[in-house]
N, C-alpha and C. Protein backbone atom coordinates (compact mmCIF):
# COMPACT_ATOMS: atom_id res chain seq x y z
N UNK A 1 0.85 -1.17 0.00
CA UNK A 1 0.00 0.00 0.00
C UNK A 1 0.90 1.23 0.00
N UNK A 2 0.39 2.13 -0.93
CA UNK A 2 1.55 3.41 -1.09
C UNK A 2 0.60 4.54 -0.05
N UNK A 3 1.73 5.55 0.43
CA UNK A 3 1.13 6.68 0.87
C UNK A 3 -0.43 7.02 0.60
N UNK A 4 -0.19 7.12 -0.40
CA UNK A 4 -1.47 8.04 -1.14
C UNK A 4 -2.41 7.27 -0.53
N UNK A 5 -2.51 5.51 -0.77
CA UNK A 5 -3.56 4.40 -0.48
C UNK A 5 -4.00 4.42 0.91
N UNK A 6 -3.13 4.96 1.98
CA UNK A 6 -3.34 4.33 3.23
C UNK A 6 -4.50 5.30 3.46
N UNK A 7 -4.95 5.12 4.65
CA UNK A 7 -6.14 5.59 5.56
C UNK A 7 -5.77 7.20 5.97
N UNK A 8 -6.37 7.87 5.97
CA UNK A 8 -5.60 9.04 6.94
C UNK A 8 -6.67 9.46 8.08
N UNK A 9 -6.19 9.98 9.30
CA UNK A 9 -7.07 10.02 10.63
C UNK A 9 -6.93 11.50 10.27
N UNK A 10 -8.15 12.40 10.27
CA UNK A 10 -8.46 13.74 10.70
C UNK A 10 -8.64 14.16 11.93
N UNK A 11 -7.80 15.19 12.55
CA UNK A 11 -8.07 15.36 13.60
C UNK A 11 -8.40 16.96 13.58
N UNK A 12 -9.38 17.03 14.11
CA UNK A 12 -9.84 18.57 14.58
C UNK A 12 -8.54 19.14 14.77
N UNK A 13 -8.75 20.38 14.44
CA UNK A 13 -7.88 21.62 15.11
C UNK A 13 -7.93 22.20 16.33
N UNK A 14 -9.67 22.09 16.43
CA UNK A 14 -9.31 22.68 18.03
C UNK A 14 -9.97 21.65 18.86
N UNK A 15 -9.31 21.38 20.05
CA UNK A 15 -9.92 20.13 21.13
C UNK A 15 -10.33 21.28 22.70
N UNK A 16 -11.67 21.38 22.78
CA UNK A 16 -12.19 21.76 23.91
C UNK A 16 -12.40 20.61 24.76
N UNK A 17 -11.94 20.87 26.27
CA UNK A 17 -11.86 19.54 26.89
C UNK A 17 -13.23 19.81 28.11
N UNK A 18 -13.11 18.82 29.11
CA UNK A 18 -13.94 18.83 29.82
C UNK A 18 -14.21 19.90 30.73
N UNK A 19 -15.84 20.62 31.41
CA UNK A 19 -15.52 21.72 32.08
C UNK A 19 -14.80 21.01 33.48
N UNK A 20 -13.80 22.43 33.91
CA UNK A 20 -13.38 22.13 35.35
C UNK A 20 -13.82 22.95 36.57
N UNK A 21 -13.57 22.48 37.55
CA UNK A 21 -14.38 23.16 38.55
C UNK A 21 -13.57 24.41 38.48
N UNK A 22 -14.20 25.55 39.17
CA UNK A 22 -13.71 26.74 39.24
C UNK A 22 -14.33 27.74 39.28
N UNK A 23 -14.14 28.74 40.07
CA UNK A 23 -14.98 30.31 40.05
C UNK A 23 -15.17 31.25 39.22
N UNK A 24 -15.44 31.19 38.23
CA UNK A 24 -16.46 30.82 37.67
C UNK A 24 -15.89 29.15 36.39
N UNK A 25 -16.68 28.50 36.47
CA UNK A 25 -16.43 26.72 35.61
C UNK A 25 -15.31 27.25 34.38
N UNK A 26 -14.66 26.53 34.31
CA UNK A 26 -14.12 26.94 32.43
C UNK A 26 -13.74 25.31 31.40
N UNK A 27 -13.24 25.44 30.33
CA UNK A 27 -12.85 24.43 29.58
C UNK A 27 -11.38 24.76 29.33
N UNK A 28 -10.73 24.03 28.88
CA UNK A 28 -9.13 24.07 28.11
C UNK A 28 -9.76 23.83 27.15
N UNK A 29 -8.76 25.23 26.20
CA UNK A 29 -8.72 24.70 24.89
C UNK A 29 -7.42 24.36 23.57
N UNK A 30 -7.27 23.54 23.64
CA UNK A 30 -5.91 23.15 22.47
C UNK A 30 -6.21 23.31 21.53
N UNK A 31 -5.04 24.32 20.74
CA UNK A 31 -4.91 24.64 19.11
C UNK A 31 -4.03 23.95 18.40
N UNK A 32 -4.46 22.40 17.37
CA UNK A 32 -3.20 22.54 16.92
C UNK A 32 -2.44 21.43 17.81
N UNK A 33 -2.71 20.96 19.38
CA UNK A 33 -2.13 19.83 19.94
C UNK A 33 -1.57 20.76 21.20
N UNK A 34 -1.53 22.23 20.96
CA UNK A 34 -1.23 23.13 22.07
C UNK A 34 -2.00 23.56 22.63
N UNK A 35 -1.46 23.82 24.48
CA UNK A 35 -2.72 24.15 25.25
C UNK A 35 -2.69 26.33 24.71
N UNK A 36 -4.07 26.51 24.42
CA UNK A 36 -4.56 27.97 23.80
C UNK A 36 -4.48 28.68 25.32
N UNK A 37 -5.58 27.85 26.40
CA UNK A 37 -5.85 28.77 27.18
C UNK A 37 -7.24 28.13 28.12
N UNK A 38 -7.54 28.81 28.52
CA UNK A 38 -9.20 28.56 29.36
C UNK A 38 -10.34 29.40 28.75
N UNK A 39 -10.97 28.89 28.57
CA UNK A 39 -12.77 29.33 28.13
C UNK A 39 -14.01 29.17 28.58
N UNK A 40 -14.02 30.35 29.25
CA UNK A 40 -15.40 30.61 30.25
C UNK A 40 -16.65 30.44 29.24
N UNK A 41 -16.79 30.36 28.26
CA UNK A 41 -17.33 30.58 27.06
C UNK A 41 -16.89 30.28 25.89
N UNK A 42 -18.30 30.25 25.14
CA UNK A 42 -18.28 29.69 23.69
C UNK A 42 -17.44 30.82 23.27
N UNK A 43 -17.78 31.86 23.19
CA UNK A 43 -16.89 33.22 22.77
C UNK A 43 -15.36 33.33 22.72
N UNK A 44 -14.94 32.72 23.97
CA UNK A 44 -13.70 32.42 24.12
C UNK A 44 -13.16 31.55 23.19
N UNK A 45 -13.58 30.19 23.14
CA UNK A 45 -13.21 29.52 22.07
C UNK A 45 -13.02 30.06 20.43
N UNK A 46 -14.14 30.48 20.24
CA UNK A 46 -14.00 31.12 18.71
C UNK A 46 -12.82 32.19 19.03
N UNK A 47 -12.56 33.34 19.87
CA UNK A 47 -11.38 34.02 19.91
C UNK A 47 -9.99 33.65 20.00
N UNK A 48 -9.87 32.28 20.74
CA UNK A 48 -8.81 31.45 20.55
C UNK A 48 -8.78 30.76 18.77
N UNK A 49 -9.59 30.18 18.82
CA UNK A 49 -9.25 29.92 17.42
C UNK A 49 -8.90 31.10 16.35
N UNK A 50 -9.78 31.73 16.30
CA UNK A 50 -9.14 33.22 15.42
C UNK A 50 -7.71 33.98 15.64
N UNK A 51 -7.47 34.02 16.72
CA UNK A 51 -6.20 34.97 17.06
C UNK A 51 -5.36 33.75 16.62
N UNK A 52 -5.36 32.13 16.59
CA UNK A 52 -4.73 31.68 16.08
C UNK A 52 -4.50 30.72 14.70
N UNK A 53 -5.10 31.94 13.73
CA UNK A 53 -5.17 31.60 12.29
C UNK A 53 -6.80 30.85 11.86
N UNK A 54 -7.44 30.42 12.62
CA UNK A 54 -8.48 29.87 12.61
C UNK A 54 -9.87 30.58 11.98
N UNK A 55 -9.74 31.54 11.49
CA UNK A 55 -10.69 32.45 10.96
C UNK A 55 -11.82 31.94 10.50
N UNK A 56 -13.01 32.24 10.66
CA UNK A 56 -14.39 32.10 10.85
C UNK A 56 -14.55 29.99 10.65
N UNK A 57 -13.55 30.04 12.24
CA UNK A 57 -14.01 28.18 12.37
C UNK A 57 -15.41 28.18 12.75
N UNK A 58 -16.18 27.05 11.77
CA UNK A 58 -17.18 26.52 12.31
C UNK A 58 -17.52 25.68 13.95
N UNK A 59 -17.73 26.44 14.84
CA UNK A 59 -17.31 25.84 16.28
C UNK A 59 -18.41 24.44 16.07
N UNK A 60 -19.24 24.41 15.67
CA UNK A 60 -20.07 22.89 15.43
C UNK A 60 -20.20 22.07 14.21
N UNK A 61 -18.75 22.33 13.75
CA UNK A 61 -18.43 21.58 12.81
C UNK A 61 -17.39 20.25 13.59
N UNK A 62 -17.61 19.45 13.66
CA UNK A 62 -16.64 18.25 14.33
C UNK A 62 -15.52 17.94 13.35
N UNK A 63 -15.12 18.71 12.26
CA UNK A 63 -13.69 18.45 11.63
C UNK A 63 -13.15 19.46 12.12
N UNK A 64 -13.47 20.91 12.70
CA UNK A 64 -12.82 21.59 12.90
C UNK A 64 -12.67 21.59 14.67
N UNK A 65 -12.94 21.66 15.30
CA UNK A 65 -13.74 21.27 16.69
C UNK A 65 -14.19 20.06 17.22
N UNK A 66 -13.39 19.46 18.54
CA UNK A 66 -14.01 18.51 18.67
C UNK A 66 -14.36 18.58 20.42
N UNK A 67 -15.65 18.59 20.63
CA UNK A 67 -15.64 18.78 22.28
C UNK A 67 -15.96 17.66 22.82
N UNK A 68 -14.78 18.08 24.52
CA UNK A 68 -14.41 16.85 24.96
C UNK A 68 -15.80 16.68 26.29
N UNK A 69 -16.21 16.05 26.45
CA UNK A 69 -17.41 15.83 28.05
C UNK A 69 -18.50 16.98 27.57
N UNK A 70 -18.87 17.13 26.57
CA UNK A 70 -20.22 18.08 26.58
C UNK A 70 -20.13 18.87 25.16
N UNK A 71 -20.80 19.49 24.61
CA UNK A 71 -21.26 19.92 23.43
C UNK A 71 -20.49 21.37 23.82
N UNK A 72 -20.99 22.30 22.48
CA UNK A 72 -20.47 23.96 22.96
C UNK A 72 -21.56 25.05 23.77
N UNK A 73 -22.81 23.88 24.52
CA UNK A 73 -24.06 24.57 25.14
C UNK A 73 -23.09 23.83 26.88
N UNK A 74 -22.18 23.27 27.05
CA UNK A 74 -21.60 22.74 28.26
C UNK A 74 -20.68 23.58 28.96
N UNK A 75 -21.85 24.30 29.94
CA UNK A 75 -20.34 25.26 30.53
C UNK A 75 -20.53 25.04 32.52
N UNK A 76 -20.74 24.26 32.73
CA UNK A 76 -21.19 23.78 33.96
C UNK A 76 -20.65 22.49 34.33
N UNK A 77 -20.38 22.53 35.71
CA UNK A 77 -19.71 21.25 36.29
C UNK A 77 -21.04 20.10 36.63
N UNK A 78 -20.74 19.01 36.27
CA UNK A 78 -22.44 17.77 36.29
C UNK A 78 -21.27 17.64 37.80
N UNK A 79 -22.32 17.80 38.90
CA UNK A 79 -21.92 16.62 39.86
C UNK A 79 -22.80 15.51 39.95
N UNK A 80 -22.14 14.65 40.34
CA UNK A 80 -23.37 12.73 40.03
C UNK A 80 -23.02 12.84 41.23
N UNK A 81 -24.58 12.47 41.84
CA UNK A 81 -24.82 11.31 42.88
C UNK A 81 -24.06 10.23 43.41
């Protein structure tokens, strides 16, 4: 099998991870495989992506974005029972 033939894995550009506890909750977000920063907000995210080349990313597009423990409506800590 040549290059060209094999499989290739897409990975999002930006990885929003799980919220963490904190005054006020936030997410990490990695650009790229690097940590960007924290995001109190959806807002945040799209500004991280833009300031770093990311210009008008689709945040609910899952090739460009992939969120980690919750969607981009997840900005709250779940505590379980």
């Amino acid at each position: 099998m040549t290059e060209s033939e094999s499989p290739r894995f897409r990975y999002a550009p930006v990885v929003v991870l799980p919220v963490q506890d904190g005054e006020p909750p936030f997410r990490l977000v990695e650009i790229h495989g690097e940590l960007a920063g924290k995001a109190f907000s959806i807002e945040d995210v799209f500004e991280y992506a833009f300031a770093l080349g990311l210009k008008g990313a689709a945040l609910d597009d899952p090739e460009m974005v992939r969120w980690v423990g919750g969607d981009q409506y997840t900005w709250s800590v779940r505590h379980w029972k």
